[in-house]
Structures are given as C-alpha cells and as structure tokens.
C-alpha atoms as a PDB file:
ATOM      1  CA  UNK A   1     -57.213 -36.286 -40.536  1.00  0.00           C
ATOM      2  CA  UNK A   2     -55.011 -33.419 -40.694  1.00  0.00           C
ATOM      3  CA  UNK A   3     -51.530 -33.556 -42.297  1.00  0.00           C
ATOM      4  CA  UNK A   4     -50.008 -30.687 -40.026  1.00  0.00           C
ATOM      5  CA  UNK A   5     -50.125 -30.837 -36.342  1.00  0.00           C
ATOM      6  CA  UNK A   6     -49.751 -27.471 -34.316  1.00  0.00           C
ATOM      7  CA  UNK A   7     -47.191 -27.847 -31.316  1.00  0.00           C
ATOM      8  CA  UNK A   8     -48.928 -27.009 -28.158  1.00  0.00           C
ATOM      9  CA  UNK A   9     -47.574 -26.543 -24.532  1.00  0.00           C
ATOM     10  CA  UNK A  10     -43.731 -26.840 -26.251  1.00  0.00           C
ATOM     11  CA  UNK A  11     -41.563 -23.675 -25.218  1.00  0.00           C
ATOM     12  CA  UNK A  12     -38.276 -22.940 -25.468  1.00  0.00           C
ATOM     13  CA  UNK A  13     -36.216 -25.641 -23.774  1.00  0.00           C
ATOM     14  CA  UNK A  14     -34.380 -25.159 -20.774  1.00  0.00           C
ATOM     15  CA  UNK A  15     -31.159 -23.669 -20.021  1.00  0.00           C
ATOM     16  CA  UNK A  16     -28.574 -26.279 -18.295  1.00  0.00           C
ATOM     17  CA  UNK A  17     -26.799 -24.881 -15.378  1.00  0.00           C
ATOM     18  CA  UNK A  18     -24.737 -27.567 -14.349  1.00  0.00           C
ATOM     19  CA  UNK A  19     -21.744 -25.500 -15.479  1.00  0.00           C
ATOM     20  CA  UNK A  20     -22.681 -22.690 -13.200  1.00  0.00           C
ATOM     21  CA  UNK A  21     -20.828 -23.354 -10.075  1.00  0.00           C
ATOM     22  CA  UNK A  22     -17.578 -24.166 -11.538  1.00  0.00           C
ATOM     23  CA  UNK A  23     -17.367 -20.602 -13.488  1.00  0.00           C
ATOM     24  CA  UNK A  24     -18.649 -18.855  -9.839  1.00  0.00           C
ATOM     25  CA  UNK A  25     -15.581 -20.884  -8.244  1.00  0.00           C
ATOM     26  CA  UNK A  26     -13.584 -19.739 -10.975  1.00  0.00           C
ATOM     27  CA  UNK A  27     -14.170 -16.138 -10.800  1.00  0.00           C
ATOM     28  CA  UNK A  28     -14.309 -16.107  -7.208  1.00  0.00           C
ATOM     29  CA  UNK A  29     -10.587 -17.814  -7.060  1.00  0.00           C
ATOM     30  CA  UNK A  30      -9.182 -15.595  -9.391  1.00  0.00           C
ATOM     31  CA  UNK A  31     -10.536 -12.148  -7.602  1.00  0.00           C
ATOM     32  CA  UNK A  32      -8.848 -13.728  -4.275  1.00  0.00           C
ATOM     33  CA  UNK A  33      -5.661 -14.093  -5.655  1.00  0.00           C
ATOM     34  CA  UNK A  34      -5.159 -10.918  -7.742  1.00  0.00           C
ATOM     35  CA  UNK A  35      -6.637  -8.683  -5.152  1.00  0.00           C
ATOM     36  CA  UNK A  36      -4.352  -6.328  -2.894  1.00  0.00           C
ATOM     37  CA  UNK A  37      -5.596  -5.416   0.411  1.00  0.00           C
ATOM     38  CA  UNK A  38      -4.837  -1.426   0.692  1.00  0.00           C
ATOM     39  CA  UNK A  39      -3.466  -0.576   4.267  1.00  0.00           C
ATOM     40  CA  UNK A  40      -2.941   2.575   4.413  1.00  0.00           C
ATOM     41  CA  UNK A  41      -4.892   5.972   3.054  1.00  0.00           C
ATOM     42  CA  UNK A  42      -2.815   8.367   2.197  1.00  0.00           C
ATOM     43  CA  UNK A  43      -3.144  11.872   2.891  1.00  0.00           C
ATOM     44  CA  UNK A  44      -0.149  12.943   1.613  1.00  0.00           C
ATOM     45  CA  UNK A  45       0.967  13.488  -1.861  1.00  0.00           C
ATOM     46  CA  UNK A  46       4.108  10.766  -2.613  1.00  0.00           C
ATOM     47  CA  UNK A  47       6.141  10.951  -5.861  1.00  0.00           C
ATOM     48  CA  UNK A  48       8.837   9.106  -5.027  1.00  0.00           C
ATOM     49  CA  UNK A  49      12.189  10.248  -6.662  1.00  0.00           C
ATOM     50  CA  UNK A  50      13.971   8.014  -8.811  1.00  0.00           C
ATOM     51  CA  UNK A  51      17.630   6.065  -8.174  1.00  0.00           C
ATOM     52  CA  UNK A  52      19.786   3.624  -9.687  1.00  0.00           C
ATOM     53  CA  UNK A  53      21.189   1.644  -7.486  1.00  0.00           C
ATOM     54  CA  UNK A  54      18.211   0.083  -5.773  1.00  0.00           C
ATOM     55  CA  UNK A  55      17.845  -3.057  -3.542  1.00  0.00           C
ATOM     56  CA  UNK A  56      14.658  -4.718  -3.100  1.00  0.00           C
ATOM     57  CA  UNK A  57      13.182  -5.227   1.043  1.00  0.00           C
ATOM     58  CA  UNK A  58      13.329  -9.203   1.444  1.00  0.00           C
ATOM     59  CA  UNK A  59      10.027  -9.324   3.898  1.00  0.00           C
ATOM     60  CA  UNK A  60       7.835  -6.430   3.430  1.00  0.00           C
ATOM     61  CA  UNK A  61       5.872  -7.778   6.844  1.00  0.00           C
ATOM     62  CA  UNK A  62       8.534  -6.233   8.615  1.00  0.00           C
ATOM     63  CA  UNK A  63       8.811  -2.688   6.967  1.00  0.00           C
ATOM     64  CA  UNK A  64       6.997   0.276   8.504  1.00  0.00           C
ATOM     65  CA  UNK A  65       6.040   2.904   6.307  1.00  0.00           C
ATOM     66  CA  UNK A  66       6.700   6.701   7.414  1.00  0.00           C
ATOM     67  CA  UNK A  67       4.749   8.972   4.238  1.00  0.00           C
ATOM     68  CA  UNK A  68       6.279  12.456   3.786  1.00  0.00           C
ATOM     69  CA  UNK A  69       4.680  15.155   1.355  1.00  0.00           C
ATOM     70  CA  UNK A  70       2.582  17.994   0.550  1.00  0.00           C
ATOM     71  CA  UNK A  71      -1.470  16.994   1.655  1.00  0.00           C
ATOM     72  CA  UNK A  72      -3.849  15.797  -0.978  1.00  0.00           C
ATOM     73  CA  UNK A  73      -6.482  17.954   0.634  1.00  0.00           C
ATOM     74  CA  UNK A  74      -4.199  21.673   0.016  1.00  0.00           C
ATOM     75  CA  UNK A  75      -7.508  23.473   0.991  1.00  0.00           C
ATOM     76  CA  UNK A  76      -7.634  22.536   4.403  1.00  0.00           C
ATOM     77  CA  UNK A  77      -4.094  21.676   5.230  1.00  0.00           C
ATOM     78  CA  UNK A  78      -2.449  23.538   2.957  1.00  0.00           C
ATOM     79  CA  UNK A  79       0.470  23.292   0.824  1.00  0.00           C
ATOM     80  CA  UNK A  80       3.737  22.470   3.518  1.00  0.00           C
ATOM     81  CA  UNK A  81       4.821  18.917   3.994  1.00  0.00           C
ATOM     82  CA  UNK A  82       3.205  16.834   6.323  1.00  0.00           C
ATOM     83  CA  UNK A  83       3.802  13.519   7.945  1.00  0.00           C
ATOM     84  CA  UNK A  84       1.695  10.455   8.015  1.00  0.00           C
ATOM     85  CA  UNK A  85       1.864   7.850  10.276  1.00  0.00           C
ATOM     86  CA  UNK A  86      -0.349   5.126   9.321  1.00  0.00           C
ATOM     87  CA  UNK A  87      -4.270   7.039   8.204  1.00  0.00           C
ATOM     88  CA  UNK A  88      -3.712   9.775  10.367  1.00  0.00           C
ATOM     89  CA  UNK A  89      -1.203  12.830   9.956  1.00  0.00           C
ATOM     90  CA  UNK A  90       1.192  13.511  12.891  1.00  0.00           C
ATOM     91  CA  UNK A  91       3.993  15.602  14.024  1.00  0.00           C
ATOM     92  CA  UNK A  92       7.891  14.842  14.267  1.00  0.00           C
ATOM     93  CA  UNK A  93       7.529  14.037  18.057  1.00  0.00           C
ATOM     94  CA  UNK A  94       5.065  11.432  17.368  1.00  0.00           C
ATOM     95  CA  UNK A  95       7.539   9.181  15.707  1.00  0.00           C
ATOM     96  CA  UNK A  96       9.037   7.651  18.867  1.00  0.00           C
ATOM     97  CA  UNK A  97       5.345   6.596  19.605  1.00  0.00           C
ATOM     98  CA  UNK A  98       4.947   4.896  16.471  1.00  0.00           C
ATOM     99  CA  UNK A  99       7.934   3.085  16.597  1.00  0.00           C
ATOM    100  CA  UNK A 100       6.856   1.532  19.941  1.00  0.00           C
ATOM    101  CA  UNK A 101       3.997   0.847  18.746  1.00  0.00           C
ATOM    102  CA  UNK A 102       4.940  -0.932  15.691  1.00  0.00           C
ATOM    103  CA  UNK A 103       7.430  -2.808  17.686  1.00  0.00           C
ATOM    104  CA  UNK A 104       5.101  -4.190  20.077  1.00  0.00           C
ATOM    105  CA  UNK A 105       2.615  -4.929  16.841  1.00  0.00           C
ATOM    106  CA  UNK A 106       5.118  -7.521  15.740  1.00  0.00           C
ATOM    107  CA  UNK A 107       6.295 -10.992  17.057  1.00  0.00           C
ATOM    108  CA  UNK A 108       9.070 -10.539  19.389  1.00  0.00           C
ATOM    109  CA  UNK A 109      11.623 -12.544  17.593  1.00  0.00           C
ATOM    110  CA  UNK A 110      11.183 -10.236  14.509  1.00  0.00           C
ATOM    111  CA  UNK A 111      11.546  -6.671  16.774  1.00  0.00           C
ATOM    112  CA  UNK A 112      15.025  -6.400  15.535  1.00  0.00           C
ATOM    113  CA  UNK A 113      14.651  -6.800  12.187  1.00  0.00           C
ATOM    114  CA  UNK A 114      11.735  -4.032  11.361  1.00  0.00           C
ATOM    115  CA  UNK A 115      12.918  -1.589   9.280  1.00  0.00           C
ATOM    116  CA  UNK A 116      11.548   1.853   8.634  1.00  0.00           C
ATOM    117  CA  UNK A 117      10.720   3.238   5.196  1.00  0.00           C
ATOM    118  CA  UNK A 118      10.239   6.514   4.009  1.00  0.00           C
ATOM    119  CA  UNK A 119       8.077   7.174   1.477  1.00  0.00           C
ATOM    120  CA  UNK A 120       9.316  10.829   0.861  1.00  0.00           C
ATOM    121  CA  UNK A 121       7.546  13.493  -1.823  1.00  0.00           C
ATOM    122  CA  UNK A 122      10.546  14.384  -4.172  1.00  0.00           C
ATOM    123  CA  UNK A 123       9.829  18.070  -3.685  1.00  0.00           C
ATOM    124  CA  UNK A 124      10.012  17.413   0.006  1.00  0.00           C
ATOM    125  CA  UNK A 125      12.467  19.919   1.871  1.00  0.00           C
ATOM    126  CA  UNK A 126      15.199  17.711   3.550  1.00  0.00           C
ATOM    127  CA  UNK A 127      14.795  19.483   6.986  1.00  0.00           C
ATOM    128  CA  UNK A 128      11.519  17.476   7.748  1.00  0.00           C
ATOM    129  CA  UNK A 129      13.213  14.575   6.642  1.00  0.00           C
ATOM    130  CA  UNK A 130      16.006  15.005   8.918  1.00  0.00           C
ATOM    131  CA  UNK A 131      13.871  15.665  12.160  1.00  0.00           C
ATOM    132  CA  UNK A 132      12.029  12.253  11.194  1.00  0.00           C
ATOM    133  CA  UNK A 133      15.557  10.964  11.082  1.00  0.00           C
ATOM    134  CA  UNK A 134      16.461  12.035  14.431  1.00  0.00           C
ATOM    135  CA  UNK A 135      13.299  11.039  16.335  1.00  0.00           C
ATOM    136  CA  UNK A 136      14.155   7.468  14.865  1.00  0.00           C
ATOM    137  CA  UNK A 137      17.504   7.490  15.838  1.00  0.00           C
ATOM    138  CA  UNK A 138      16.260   8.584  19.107  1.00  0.00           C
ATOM    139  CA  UNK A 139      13.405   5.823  19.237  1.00  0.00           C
ATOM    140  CA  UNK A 140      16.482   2.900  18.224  1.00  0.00           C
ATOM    141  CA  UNK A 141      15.303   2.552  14.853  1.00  0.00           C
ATOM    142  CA  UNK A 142      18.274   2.437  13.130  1.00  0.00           C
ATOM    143  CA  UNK A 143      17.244   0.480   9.910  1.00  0.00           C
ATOM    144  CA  UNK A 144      16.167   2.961   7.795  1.00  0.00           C
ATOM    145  CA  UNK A 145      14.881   3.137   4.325  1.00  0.00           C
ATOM    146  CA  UNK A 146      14.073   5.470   1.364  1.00  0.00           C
ATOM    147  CA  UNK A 147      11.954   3.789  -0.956  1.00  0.00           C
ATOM    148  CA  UNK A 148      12.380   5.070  -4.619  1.00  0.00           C
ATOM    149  CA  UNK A 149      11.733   4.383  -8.007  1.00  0.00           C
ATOM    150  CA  UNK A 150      14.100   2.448 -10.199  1.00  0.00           C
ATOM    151  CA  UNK A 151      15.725   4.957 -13.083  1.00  0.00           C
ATOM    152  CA  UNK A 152      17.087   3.122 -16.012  1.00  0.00           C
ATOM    153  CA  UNK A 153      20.084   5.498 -16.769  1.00  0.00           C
ATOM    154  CA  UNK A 154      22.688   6.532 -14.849  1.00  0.00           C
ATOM    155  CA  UNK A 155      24.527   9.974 -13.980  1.00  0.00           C
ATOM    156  CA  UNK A 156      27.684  10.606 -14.476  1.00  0.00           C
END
C-alpha cells in the first residue's frame, strides 16, 4: 500500500456567480441615472460670456435654445457667425418658424410660459443678435434669455 495518493480528475474548483446579477443591476442603475441625453449638436462655436448677477431657469422643459457663434467647421462655413436652430444652421428669417414650431411641440397649457435662450459666442457681433431679437419679438416670443456663465467678482 502506498502512503501518498495522487489526486486525479480534481481541478480547480468553481467560480460562484450568484453575486453576478446584483453587480450587473448595479452598474446598469448607476449608468441610467448619471447619464445625460445630448439634444442638440452643435455646429457653432459657444463661449458663453460671463455675468454676475445670474438667475437660474426654474423648468428647463420649457426653454428653447437659439445657438449663436462662429462654425466649428471654419473650412466650409467659414469664420462669420452663424445661427443654429436645433442640428441644423438657419438664417434670421427662420426664427418665426421655429418658434411655431416649438410652440406647437409643447402642451398647450405650457405655450405661454416657453422662454427663449440664447446661447450667444462672446465674440459674437451684437447686430446678429439683434435681428434674432426682432424676429422673436415679431414671432410673440417675448421671454427671452441670455444664458451666461456665473463670474465670481464684480465690476465696479
């Protein structure tokens, strides 16, 4: 009789994946809550200027965004400011058209509450901005908004 036995057929034991779906779960919960659906490509280049006195939008679900700025793409469209209504880029008399169509986008209880935003380029020339401004006031937007950054100091 022999004092030491070999171990035959015996392989590394198994691995235990009960744990497995809980950490999938897990994972999967936490990617659906920290992700942001993007909207909106922009085509436009927007470096928002900075303020102090700032007030923050209460519902966002009712802001429209309106992007003013130089293109990202300067080869093709070259280097003067552009407008960008939703992925596409348009042309001051297309505003009144977006308007609409935003309007008749949202419930009709909340019509006279959307509020535009621009999302001007800080090296934007005012002019643009001001025929944006009239084809809104034009259109009956009259809540109108210039989204900035906040600046910690303020001028004197």
């Amino acid at each position: 009789m022999s004092k030491f036995k070999t171990k035959k057929g015996k392989g590394s034991p198994a691995i235990n994946t009960s744990s497995l779906p809980d950490i999938i779960f897990m994972l999967l919960f936490f990617f659906m809550v920290t992700t942001v659906m993007r909207e909106v490509t922009l085509r436009v280049k927007v470096s928002l200027p900075s303020a102090t006195e700032v007030q923050k939008l209460e519902k966002k679900s009712l802001v429209s965004y309106i992007y003013i700025g130089p293109p990202t793409n300067t080869a093709q469209f070259g280097t003067e400011s552009r407008i960008q209504l939703n992925d596409q880029f348009a042309r001051v008399q297309d505003v009144p058209e977006f308007v609409a169509r935003e309007r008749e986008a949202r419930n009709e209880a909340d019509r006279t509450f959307l509020t535009t935003a621009l999302k001007v380029h800080k090296i934007t020339k005012m002019g643009v901005v001001t025929d944006v401004k009239q084809e809104l006031r034009k259109a009956g937007a009259f809540r109108i908004n210039y989204t900035t950054i906040k600046s910690s100091t303020k001028k004197k």
